[in-house]
N, C-alpha and C. Protein backbone atom coordinates (compact mmCIF):
# COMPACT_ATOMS: atom_id res chain seq x y z
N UNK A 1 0.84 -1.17 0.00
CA UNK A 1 0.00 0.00 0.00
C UNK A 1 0.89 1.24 0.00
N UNK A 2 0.60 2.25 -0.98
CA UNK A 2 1.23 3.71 -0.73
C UNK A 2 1.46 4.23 0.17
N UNK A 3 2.29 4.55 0.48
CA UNK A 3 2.36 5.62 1.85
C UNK A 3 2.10 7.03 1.50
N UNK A 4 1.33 7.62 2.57
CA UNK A 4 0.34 9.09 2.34
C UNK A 4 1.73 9.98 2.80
N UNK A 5 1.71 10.82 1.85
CA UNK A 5 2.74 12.14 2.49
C UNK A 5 2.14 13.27 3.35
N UNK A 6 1.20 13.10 3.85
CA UNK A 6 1.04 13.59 4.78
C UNK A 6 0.72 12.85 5.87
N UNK A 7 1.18 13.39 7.20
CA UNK A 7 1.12 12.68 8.43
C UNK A 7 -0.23 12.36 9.02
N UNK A 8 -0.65 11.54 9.92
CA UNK A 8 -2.30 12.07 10.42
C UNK A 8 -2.59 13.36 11.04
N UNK A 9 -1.16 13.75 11.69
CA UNK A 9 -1.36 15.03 12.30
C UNK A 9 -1.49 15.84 11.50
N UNK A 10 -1.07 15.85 10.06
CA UNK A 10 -1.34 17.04 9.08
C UNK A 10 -2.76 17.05 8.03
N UNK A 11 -2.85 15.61 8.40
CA UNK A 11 -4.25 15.36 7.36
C UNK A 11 -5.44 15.96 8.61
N UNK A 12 -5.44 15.74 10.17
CA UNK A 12 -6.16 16.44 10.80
C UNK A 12 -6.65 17.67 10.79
N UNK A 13 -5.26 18.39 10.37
CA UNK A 13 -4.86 20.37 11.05
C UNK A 13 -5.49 20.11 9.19
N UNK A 14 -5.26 19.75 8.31
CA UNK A 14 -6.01 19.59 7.06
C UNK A 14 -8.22 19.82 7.08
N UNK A 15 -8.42 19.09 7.78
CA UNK A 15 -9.26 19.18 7.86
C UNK A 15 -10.22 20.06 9.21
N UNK A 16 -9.54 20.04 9.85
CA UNK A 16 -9.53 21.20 10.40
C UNK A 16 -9.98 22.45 9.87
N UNK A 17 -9.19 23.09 8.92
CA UNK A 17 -9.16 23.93 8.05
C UNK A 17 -10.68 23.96 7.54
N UNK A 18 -10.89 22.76 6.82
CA UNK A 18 -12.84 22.83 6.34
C UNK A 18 -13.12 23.11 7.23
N UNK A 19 -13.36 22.64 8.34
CA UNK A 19 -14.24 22.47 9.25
C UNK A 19 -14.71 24.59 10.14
N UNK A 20 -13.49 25.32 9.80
CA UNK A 20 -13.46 26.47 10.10
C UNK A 20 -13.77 27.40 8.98
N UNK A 21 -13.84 26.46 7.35
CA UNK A 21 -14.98 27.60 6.85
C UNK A 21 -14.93 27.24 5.48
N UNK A 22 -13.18 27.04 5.25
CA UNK A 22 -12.59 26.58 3.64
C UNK A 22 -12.90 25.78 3.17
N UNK A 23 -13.54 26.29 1.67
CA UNK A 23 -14.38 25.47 1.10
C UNK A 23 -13.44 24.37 0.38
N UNK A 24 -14.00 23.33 0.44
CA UNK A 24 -13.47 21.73 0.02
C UNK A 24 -12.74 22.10 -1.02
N UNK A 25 -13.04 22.86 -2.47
CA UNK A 25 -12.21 23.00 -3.63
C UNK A 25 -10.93 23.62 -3.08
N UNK A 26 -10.98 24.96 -2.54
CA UNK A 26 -10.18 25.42 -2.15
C UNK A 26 -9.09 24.93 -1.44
N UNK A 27 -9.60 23.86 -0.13
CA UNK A 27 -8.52 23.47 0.91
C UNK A 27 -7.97 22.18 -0.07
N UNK A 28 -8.61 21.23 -1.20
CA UNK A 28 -7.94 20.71 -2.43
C UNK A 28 -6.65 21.17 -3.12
N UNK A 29 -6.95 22.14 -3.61
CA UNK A 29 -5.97 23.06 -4.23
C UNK A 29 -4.99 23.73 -3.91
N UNK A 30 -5.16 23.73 -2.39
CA UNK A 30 -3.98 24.72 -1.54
C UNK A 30 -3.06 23.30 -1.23
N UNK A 31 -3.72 22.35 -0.95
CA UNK A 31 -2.67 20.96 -0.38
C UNK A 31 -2.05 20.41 -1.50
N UNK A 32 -3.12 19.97 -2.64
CA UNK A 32 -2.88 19.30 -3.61
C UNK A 32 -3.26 17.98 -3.29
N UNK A 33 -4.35 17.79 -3.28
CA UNK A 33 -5.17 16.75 -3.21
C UNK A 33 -6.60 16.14 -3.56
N UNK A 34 -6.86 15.95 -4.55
CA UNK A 34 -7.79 15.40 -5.40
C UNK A 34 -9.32 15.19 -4.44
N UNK A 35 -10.22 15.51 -4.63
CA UNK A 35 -11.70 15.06 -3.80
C UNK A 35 -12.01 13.79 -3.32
N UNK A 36 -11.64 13.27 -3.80
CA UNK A 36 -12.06 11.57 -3.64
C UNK A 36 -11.16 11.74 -2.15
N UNK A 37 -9.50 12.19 -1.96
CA UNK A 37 -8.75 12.23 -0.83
C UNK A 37 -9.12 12.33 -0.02
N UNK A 38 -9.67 13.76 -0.45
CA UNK A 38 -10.30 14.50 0.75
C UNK A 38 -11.48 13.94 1.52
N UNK A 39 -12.74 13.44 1.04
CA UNK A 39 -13.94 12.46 0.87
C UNK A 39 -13.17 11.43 1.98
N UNK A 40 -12.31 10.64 1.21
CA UNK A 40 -11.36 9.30 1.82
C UNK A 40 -11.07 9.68 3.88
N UNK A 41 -10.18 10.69 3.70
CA UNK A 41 -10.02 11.39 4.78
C UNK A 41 -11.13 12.22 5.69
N UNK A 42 -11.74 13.03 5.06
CA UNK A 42 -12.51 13.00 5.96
C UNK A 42 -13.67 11.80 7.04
N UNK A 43 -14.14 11.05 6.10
CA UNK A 43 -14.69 9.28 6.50
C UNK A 43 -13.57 8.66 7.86
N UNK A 44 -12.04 8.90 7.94
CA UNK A 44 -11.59 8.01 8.44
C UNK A 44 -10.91 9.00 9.94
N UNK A 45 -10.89 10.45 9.65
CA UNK A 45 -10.54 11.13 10.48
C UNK A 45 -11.52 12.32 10.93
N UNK A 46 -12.53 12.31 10.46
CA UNK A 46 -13.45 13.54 10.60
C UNK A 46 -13.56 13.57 12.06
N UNK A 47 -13.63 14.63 12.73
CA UNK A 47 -13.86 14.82 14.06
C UNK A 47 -12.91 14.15 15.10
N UNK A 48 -11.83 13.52 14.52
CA UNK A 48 -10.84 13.25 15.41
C UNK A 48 -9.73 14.59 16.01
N UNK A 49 -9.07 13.99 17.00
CA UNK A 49 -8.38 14.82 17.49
C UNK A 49 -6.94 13.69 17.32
N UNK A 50 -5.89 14.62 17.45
CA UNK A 50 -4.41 13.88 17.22
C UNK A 50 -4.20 12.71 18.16
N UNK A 51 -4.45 12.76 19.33
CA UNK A 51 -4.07 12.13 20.13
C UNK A 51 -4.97 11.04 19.63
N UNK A 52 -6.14 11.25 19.42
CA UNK A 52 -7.47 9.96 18.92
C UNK A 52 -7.10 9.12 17.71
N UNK A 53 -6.16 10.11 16.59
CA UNK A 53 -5.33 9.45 15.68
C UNK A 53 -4.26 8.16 15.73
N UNK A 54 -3.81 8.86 16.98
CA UNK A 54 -2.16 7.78 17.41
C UNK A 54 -3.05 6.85 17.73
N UNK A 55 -3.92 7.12 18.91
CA UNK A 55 -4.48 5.72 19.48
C UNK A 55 -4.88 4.68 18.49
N UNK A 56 -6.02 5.46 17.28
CA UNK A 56 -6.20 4.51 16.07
C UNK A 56 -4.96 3.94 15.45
N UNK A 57 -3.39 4.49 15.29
CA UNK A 57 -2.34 3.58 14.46
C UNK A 57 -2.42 2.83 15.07
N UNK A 58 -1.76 3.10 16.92
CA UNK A 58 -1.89 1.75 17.57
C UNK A 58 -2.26 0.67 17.83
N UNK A 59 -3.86 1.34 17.86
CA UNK A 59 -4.52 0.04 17.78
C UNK A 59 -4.65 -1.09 16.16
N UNK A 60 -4.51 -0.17 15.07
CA UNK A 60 -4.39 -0.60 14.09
C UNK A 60 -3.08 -1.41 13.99
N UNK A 61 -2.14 -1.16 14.08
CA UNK A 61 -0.66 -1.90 14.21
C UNK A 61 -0.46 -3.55 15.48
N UNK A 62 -1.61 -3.17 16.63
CA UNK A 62 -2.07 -3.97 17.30
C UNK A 62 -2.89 -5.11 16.58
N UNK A 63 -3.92 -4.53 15.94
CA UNK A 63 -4.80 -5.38 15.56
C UNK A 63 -4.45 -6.57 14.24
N UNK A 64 -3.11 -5.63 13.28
CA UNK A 64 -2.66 -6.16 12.61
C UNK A 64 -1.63 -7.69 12.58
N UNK A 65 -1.05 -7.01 14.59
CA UNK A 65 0.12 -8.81 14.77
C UNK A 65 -0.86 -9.45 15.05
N UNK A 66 -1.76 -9.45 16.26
CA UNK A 66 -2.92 -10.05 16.45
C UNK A 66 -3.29 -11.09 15.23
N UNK A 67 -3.46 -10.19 14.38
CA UNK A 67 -4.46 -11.55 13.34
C UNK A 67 -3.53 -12.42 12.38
N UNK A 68 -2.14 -11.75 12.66
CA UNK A 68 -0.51 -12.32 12.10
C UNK A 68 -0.73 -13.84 13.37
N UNK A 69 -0.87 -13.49 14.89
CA UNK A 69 -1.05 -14.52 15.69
C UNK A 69 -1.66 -15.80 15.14
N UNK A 70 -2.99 -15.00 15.08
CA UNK A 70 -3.81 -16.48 14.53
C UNK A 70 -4.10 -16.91 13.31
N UNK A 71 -3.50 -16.13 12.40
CA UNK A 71 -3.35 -17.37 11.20
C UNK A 71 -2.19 -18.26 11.62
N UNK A 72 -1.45 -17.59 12.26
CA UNK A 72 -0.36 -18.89 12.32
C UNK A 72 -0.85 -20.11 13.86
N UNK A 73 -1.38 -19.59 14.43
CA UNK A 73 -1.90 -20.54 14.88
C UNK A 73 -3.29 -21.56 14.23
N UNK A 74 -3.93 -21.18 13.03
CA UNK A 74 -4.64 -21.75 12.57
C UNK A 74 -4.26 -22.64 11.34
N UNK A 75 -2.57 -22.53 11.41
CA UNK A 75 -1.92 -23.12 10.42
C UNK A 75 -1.34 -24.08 11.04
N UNK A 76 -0.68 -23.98 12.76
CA UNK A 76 -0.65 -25.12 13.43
C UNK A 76 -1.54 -25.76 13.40
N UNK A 77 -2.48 -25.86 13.93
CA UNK A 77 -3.43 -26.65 14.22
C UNK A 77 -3.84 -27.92 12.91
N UNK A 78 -4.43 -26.81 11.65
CA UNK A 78 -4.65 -27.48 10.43
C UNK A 78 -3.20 -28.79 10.23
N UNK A 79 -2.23 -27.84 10.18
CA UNK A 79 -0.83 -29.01 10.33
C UNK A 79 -1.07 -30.84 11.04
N UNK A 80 -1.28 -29.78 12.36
CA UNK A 80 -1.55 -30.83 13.67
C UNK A 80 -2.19 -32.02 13.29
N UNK A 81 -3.82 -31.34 12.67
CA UNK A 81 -4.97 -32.41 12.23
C UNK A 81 -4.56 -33.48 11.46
N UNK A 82 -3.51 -32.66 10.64
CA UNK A 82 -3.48 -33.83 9.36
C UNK A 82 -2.72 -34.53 9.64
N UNK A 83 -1.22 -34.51 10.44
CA UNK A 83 -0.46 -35.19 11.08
C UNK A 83 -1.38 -36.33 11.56
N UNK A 84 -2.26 -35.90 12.65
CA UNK A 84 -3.23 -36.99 13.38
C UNK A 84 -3.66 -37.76 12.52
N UNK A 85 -4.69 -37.25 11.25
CA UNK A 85 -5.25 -38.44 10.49
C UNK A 85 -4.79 -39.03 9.90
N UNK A 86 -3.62 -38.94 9.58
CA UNK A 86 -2.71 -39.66 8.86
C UNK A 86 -1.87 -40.99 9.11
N UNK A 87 -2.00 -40.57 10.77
CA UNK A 87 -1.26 -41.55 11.87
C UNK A 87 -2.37 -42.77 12.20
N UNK A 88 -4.06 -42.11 12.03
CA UNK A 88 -4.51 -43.20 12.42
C UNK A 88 -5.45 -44.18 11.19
């Protein structure tokens, strides 16, 4: 996946900006960022605050070994099974 050149803290203080008056084309054109972005971003950060941001990487970066955990434990197991039926 691409990495966004802007930070969450800047896509926030970004939207921010609408939110105090600047109209969507405008705050587009001053960043350089296409509508759909902006649309994209607002959906995933609207009404957040920075600190509410980090917590979401975290937990996102959390949630990500997490499910790294259990496929590999669901790859033991599957392993395990077949070992077993094989034996009997």
């Amino acid at each position: 996946m691409k990495r966004s050149r802007f930070s969450d803290e800047q896509i926030i203080g970004i939207l921010k900006e609408h939110q105090a008056g600047l109209g969507a084309k405008e705050l587009c054109r001053k960043h350089g960022v296409s509508d759909a972005t902006n649309y994209k971003w607002r959906s995933k950060y609207g009404g957040m605050e920075v600190s509410d941001a980090k917590k979401l990487k975290a937990l996102e970066v959390e949630n990500g070994k997490l499910k790294k955990l259990l496929a590999e434990q669901m790859m033991d197991v599957s392993t395990l099974k077949e070992m077993l039926g094989k034996n009997f």
